[in-house]
C-alpha atoms as a PDB file:
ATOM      1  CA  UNK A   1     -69.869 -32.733  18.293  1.00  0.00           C
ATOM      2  CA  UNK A   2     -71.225 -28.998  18.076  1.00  0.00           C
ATOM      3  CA  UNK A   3     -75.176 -29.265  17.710  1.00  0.00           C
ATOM      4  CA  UNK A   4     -76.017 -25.064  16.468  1.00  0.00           C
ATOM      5  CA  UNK A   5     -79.555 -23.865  16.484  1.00  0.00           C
ATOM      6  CA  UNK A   6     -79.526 -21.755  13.070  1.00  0.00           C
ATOM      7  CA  UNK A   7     -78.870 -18.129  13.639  1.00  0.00           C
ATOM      8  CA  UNK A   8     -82.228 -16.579  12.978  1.00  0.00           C
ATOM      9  CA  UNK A   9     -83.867 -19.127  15.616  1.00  0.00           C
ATOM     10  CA  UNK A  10     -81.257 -17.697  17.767  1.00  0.00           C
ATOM     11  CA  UNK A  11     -82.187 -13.824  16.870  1.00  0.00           C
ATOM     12  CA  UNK A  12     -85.773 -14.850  17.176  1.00  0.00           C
ATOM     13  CA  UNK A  13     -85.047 -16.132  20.705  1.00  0.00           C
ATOM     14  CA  UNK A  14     -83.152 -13.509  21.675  1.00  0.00           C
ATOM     15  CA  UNK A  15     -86.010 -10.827  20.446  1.00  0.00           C
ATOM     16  CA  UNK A  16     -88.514 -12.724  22.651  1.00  0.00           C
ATOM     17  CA  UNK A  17     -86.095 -12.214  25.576  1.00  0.00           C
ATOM     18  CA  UNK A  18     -86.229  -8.671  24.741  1.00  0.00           C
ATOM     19  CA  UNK A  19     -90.179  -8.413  24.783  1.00  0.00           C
ATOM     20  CA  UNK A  20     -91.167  -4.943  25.253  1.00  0.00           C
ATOM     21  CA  UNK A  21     -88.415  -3.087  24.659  1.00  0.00           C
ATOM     22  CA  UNK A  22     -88.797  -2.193  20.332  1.00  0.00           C
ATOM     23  CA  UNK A  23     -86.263   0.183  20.712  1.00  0.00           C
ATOM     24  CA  UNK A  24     -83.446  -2.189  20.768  1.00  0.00           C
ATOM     25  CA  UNK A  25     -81.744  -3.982  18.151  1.00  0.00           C
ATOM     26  CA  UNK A  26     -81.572  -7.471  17.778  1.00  0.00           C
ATOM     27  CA  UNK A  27     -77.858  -8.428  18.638  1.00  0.00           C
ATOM     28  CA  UNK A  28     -74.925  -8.657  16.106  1.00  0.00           C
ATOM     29  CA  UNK A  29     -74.617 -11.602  14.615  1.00  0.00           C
ATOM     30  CA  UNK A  30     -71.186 -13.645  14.136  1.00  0.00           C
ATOM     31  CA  UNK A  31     -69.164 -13.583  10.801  1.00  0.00           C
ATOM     32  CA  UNK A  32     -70.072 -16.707   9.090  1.00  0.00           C
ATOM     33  CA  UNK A  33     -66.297 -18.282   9.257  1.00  0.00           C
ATOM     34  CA  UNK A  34     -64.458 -21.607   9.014  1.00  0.00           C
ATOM     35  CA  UNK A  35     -64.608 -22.967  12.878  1.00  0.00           C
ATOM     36  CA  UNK A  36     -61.515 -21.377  14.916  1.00  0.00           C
ATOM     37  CA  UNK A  37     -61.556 -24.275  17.333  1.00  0.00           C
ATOM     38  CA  UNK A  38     -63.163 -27.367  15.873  1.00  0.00           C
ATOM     39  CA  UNK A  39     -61.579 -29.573  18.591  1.00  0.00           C
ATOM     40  CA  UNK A  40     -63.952 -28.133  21.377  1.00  0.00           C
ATOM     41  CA  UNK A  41     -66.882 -30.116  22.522  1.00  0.00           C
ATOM     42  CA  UNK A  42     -70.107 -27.843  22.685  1.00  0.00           C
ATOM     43  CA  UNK A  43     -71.672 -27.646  25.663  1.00  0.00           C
ATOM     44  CA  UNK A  44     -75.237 -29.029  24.493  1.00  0.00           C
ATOM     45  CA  UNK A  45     -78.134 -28.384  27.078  1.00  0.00           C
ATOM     46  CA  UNK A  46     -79.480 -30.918  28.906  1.00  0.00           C
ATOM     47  CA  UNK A  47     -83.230 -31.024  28.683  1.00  0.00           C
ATOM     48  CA  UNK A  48     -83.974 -30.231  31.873  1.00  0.00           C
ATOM     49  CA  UNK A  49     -82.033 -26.878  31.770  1.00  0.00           C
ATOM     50  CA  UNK A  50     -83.953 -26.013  28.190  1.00  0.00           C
ATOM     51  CA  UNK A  51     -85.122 -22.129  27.653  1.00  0.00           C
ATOM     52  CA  UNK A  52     -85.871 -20.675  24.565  1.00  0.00           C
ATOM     53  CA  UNK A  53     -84.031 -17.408  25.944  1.00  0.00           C
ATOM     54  CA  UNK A  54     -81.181 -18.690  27.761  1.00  0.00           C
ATOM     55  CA  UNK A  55     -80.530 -21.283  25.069  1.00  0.00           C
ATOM     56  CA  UNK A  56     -80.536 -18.527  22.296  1.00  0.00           C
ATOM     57  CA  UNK A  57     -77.559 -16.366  24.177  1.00  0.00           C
ATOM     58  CA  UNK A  58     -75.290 -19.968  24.951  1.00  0.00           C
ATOM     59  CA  UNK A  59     -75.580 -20.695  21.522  1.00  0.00           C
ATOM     60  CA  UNK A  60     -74.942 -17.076  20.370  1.00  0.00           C
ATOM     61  CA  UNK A  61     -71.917 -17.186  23.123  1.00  0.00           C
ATOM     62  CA  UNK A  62     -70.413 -20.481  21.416  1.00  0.00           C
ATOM     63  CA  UNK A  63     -70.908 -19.216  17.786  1.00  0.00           C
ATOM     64  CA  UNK A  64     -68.879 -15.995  18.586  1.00  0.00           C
ATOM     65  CA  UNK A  65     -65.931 -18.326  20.088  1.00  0.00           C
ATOM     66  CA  UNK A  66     -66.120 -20.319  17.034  1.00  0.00           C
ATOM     67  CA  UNK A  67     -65.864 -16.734  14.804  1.00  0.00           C
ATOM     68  CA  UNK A  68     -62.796 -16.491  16.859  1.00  0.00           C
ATOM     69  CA  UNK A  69     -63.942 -13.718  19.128  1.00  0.00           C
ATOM     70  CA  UNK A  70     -63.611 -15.716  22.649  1.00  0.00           C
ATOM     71  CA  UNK A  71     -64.118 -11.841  24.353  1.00  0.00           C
ATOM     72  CA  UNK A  72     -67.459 -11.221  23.141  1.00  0.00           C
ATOM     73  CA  UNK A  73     -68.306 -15.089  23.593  1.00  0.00           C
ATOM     74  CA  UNK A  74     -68.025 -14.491  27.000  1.00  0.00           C
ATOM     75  CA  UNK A  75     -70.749 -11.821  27.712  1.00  0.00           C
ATOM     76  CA  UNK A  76     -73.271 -14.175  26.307  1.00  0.00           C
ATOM     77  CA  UNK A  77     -71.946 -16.757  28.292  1.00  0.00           C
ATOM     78  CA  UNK A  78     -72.262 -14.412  31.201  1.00  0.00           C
ATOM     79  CA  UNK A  79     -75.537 -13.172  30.285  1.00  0.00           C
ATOM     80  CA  UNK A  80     -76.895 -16.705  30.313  1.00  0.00           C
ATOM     81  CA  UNK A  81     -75.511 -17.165  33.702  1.00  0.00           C
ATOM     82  CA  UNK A  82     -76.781 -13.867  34.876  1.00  0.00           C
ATOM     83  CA  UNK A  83     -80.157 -15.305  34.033  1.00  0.00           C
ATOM     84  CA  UNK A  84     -79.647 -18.304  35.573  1.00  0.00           C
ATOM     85  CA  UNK A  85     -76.954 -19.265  37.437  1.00  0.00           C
ATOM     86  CA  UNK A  86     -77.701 -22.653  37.385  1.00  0.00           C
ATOM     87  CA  UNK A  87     -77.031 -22.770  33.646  1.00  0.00           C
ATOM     88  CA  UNK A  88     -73.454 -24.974  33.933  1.00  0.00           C
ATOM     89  CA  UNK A  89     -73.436 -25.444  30.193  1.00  0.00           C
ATOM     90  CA  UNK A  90     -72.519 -21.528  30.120  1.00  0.00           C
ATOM     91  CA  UNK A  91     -69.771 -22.404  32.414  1.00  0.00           C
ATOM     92  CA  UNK A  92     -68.474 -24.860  30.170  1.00  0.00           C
ATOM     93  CA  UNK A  93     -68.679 -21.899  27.308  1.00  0.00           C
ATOM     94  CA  UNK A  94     -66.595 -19.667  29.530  1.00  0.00           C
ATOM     95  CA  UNK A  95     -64.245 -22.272  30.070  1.00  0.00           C
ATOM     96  CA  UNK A  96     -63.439 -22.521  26.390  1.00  0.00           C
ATOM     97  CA  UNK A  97     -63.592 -19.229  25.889  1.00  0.00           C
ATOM     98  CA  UNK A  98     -60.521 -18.808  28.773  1.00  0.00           C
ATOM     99  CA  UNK A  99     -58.602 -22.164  26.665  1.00  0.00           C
ATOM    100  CA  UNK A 100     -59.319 -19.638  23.209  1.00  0.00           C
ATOM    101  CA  UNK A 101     -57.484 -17.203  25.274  1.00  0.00           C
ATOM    102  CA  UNK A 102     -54.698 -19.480  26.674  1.00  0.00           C
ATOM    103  CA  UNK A 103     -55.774 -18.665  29.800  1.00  0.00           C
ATOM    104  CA  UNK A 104     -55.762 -22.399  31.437  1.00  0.00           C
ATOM    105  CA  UNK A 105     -55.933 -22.215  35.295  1.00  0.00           C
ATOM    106  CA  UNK A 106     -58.945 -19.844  34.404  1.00  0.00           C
ATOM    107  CA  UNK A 107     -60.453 -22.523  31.918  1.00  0.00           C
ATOM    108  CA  UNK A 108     -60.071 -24.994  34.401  1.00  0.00           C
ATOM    109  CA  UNK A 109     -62.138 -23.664  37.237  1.00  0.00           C
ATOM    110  CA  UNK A 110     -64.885 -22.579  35.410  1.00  0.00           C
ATOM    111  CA  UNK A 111     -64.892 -26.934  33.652  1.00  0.00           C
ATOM    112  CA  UNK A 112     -64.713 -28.032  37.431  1.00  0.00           C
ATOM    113  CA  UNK A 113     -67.580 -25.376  38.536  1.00  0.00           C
ATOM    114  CA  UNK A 114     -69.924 -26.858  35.743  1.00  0.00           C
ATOM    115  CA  UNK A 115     -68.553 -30.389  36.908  1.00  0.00           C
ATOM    116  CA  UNK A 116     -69.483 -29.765  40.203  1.00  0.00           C
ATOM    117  CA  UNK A 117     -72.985 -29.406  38.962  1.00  0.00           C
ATOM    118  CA  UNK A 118     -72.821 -32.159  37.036  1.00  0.00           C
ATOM    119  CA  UNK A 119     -70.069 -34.365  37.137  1.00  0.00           C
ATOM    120  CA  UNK A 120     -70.553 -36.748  34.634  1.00  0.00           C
ATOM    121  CA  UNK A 121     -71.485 -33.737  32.022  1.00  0.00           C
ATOM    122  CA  UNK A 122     -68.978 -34.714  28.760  1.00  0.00           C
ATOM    123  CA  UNK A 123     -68.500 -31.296  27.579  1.00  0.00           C
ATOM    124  CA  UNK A 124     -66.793 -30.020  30.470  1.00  0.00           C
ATOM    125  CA  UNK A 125     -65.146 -33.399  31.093  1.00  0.00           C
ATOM    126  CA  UNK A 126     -63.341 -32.900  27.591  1.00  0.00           C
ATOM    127  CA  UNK A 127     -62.675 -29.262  28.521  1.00  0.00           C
ATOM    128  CA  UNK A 128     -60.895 -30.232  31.608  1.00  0.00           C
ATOM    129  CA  UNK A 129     -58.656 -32.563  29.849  1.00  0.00           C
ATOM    130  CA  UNK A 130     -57.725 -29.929  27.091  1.00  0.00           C
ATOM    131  CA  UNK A 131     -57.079 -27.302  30.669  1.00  0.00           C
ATOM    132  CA  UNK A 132     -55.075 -29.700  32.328  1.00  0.00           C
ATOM    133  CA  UNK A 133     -53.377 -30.638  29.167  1.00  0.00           C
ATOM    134  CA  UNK A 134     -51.996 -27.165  28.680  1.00  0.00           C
ATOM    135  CA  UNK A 135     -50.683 -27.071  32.322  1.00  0.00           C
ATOM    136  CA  UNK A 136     -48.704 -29.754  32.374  1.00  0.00           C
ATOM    137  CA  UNK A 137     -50.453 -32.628  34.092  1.00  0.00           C
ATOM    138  CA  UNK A 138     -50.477 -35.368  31.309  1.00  0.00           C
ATOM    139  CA  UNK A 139     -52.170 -37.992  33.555  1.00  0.00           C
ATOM    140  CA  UNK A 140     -54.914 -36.018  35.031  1.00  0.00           C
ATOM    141  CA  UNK A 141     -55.409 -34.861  31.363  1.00  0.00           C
ATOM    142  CA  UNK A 142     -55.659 -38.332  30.325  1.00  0.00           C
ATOM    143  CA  UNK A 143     -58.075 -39.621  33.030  1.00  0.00           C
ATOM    144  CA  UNK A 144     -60.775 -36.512  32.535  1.00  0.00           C
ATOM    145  CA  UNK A 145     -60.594 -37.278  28.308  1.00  0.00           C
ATOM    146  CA  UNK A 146     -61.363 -41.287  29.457  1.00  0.00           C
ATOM    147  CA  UNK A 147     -64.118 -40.283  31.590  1.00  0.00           C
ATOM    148  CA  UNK A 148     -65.722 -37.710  28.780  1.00  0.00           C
ATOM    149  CA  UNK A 149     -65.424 -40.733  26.325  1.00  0.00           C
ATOM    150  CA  UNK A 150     -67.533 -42.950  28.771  1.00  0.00           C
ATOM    151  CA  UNK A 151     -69.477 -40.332  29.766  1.00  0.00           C
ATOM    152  CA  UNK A 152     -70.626 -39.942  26.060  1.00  0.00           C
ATOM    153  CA  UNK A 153     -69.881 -42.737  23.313  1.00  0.00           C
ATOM    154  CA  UNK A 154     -70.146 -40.419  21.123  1.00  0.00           C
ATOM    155  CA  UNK A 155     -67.550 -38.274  21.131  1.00  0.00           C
ATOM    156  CA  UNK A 156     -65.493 -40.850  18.369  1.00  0.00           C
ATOM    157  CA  UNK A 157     -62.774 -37.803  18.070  1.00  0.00           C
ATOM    158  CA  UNK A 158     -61.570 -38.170  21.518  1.00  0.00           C
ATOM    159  CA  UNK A 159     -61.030 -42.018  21.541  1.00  0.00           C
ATOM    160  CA  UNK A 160     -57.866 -41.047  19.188  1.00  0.00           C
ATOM    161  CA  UNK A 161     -56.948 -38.023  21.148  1.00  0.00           C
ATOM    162  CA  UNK A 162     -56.763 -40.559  24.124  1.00  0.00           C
ATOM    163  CA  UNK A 163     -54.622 -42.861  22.284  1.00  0.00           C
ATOM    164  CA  UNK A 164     -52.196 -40.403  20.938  1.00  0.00           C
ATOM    165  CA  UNK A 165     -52.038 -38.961  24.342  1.00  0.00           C
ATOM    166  CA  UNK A 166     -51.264 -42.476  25.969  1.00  0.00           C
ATOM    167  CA  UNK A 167     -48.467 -42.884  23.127  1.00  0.00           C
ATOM    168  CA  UNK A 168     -46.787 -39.734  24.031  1.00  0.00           C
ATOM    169  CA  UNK A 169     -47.205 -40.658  27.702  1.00  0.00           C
ATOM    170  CA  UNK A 170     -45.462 -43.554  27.161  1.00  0.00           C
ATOM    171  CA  UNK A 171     -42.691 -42.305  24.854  1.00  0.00           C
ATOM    172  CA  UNK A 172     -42.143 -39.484  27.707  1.00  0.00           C
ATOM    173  CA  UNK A 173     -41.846 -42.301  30.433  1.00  0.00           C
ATOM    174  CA  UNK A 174     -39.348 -44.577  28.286  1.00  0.00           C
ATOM    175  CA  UNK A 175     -36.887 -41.317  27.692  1.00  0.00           C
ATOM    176  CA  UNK A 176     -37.218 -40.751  31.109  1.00  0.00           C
ATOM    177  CA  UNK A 177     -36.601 -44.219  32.173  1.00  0.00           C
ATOM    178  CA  UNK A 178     -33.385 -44.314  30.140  1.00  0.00           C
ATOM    179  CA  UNK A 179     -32.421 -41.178  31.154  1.00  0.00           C
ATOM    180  CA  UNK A 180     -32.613 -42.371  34.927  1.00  0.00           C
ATOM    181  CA  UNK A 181     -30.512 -45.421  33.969  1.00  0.00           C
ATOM    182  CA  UNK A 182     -27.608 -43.579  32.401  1.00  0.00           C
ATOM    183  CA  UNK A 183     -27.577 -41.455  35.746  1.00  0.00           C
ATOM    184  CA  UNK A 184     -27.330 -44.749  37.442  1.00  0.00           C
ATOM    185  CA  UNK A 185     -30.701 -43.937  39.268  1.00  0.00           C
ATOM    186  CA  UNK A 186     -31.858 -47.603  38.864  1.00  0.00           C
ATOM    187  CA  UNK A 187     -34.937 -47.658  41.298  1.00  0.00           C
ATOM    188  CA  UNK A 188     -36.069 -44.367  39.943  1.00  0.00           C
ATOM    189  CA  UNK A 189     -35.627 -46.332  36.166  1.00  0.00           C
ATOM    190  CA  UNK A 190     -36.814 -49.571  37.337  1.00  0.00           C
ATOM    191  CA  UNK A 191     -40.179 -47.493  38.523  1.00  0.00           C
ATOM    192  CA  UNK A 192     -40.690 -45.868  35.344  1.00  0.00           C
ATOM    193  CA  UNK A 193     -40.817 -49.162  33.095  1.00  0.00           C
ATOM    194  CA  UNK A 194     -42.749 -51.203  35.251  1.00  0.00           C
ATOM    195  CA  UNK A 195     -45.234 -48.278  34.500  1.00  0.00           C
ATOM    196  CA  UNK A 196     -45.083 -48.217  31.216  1.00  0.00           C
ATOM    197  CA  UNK A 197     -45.039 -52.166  31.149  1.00  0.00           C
ATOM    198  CA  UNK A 198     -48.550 -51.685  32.815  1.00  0.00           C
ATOM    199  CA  UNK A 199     -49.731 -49.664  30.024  1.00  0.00           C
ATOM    200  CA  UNK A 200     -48.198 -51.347  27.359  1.00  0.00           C
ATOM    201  CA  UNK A 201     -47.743 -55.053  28.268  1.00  0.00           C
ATOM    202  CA  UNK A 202     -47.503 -56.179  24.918  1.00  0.00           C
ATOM    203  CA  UNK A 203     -44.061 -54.381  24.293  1.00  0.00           C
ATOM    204  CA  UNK A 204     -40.939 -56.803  24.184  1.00  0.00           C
ATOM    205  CA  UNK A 205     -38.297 -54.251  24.322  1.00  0.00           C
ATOM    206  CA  UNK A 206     -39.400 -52.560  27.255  1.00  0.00           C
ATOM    207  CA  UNK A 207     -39.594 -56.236  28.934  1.00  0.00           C
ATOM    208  CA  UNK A 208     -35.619 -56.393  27.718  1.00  0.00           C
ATOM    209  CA  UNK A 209     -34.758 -52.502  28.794  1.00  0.00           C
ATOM    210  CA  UNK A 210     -36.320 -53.587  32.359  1.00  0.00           C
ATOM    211  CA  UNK A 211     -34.176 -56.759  32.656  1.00  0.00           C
ATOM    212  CA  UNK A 212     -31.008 -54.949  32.164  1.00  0.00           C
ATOM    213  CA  UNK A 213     -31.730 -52.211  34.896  1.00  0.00           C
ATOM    214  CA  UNK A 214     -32.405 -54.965  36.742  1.00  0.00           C
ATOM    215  CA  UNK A 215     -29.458 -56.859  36.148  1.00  0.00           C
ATOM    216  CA  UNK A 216     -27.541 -53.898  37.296  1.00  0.00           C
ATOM    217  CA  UNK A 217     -29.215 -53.781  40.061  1.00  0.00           C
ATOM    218  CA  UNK A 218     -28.126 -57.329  40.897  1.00  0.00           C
ATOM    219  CA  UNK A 219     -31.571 -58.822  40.688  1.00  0.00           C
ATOM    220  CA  UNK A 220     -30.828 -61.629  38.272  1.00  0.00           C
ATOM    221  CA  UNK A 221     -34.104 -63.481  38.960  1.00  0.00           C
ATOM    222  CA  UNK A 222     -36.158 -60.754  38.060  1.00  0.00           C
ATOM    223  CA  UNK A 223     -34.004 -60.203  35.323  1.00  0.00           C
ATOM    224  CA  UNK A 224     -33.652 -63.135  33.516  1.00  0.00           C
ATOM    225  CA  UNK A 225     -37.824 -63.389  33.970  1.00  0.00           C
ATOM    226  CA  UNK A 226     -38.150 -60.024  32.446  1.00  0.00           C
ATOM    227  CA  UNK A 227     -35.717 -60.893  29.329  1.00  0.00           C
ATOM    228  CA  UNK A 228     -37.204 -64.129  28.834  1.00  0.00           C
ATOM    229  CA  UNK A 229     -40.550 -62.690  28.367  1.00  0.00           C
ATOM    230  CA  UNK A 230     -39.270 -60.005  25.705  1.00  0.00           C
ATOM    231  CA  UNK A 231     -37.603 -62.856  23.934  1.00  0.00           C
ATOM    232  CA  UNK A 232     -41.266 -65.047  24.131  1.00  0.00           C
ATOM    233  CA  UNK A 233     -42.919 -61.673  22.551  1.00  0.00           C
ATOM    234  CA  UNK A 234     -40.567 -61.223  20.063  1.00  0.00           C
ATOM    235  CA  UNK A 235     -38.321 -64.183  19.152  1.00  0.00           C
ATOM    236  CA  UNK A 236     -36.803 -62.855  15.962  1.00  0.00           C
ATOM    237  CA  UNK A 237     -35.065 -59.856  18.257  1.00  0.00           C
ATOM    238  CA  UNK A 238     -31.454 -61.120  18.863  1.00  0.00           C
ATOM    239  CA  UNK A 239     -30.999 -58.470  21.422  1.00  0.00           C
ATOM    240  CA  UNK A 240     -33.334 -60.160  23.211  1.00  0.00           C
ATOM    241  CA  UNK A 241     -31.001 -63.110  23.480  1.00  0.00           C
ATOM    242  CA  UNK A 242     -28.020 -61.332  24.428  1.00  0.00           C
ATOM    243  CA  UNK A 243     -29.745 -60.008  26.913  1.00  0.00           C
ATOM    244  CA  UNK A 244     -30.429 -63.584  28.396  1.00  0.00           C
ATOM    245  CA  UNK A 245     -26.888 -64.367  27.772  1.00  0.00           C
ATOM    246  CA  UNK A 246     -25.297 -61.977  30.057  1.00  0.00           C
ATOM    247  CA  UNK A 247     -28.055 -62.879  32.703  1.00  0.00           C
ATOM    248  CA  UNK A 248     -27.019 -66.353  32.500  1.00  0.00           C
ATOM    249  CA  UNK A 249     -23.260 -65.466  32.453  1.00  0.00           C
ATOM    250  CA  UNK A 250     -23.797 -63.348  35.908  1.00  0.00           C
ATOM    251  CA  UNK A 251     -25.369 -66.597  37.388  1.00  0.00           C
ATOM    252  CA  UNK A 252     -22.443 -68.352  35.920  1.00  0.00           C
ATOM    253  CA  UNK A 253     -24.685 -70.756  33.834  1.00  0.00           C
ATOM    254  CA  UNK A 254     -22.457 -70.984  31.140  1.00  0.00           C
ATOM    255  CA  UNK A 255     -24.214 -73.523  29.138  1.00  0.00           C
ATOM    256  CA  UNK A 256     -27.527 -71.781  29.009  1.00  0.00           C
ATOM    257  CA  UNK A 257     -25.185 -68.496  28.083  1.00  0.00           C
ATOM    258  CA  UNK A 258     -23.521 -70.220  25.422  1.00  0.00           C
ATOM    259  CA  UNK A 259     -26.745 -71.295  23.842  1.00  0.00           C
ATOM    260  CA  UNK A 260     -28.356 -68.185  24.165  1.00  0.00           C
ATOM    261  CA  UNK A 261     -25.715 -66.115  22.396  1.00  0.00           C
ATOM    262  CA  UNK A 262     -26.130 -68.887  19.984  1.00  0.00           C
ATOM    263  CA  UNK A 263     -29.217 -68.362  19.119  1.00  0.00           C
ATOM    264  CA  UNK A 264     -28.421 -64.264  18.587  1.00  0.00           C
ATOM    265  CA  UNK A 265     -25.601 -65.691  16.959  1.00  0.00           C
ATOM    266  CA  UNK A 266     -27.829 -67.168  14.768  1.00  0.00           C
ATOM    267  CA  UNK A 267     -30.008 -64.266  13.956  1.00  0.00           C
ATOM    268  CA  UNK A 268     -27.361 -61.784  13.603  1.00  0.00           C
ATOM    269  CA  UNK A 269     -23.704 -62.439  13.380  1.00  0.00           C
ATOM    270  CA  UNK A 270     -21.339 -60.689  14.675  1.00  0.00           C
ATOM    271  CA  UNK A 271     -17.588 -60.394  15.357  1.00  0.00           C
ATOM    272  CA  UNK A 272     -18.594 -59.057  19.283  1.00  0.00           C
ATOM    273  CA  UNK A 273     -20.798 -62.484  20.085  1.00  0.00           C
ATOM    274  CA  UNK A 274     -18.440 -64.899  17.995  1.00  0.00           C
ATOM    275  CA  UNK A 275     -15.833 -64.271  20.411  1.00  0.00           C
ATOM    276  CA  UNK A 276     -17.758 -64.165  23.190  1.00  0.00           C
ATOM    277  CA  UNK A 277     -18.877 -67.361  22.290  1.00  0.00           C
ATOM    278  CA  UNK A 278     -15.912 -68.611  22.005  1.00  0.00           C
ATOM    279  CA  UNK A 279     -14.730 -67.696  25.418  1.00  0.00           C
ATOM    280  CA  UNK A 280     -17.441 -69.315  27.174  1.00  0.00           C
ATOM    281  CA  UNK A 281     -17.432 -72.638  24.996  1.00  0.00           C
ATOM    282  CA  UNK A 282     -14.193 -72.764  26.350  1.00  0.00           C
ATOM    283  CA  UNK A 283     -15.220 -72.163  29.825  1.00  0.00           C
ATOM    284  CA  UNK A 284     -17.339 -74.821  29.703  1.00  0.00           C
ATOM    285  CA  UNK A 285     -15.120 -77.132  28.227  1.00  0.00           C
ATOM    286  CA  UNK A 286     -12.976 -76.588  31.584  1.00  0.00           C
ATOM    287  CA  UNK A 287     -15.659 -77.096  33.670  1.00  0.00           C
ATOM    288  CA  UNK A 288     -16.354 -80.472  32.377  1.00  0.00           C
ATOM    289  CA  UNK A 289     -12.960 -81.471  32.995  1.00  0.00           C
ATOM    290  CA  UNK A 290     -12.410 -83.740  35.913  1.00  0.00           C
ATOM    291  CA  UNK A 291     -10.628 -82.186  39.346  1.00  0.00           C
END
């Protein structure tokens, strides 16, 4: 993810930039160190922005961040820019430099000024996510790591930081969703899972947790769809079946009740569903009973 030029190409650059001028000293060199921030993508040069010169500072600029010295990072960042201030992938540098410093609403301008030159440039793509990240906005953070993934195929690392990132998302959304259904805010809950059910459609339980907002919420089509399906994704779950049950009780179906409480009966006795299959056998014993 980080491609370095060695450090004496760098000096050697960095002397030709200086042409003429013996009395100065080649610039200090960063301690050879363990990488602070390993994470960060490096913002590789394009070939069409290559110089020798230019080049030689940006790379001196990221090896100082990586030493852990983000201030000093910056002036060759800067001085890069100074030179040529269309030189985004020193923008990009500064905005890592202003992450190294926890300093995120700064990081994320300078990522969207190099985007702006080039929006499809991974580097500062990545670096937006990690800015966003830090302030908060999960999703925004989540679209901009996508994009640097697609924008380069190589950046393996940040298919698994997108995944975790989803998982959280959708961890954060189920609390929430509960959260909103203990409050009795059931629209607000109902929201919440169908989103996560659009990220995760795979996921019986929050199939189940959706039928039983929805139940409350007296929508016992929807409901008894929604249950059904957890119960098709995970047949062995007996909540999944009690969850039908009470559907079918609401609707007054007794018989399909009844024979779904059986069947969580069935996979996990218990006191609780015994008698309440009990009660309705007996309801529909009645029922069958002539006027």
């Amino acid at each position: 993810m980080t491609l370095r030029a060695p450090l004496v190409a760098i000096v050697a650059a960095l002397t030709m930039v200086a042409a003429g001028c013996a009395a100065k000293r080649p610039p200090a060199l960063p301690p050879s160190t363990t990488p602070h921030f390993p994470d960060y993508v490096f913002p590789s040069i394009p070939m069409q922005l290559a110089s020798p010169g230019i080049g030689a500072l940006h790379e001196l600029g990221w090896q100082w961040l990586q030493s852990g010295d983000p201030k000093t990072a910056d002036r060759n960042f800067t001085a890069a820019l100074r030179q040529s201030p269309g030189f985004y992938p020193a923008e990009a540098g500064l905005g890592y430099s202003a992450l190294a410093r926890k300093e995120a609403k700064e990081a994320a301008a300078h990522f969207e000024r190099a985007l702006t030159a080039n929006g499809s440039y991974a580097p500062a793509l990545a670096g937006r996510g990690e800015a966003l990240l830090a302030l908060g906005q999960r999703d925004q953070a989540l679209a901009s790591f996508e994009a640097a993934a697609a924008a380069d195929p190589q950046l393996v690392a940040m298919r698994s930081r997108i995944e975790v990132l989803r998982f959280r998302g959708l961890q954060d959304d189920v609390d929430a969703a509960r959260k909103a259904a203990d409050a009795g805010r059931l629209p607000e809950a109902r929201t919440l899972y169908e989103r996560t059910i659009a990220a995760s459609p795979d996921s019986p339980f929050l199939y189940r947790e959706l039928a039983i907002v929805e139940k409350r919420e007296g929508n016992l089509t929807a409901a008894l769809t929604h249950a059904q399906k957890a119960a098709t994704l995970n047949p062995t779950e007996p909540r999944n079946f009690t969850a039908i049950g009470d559907i079918y009780e609401a609707q007054s179906e007794f018989a399909k009740a009844a024979d779904a409480y059986s069947t969580a009966m069935t996979l996990e006795p218990s006191e609780a569903l015994e008698s309440k299959l009990d009660e309705l056998r007996g309801r529909v014993a009645f029922a069958a009973m002539p006027e």
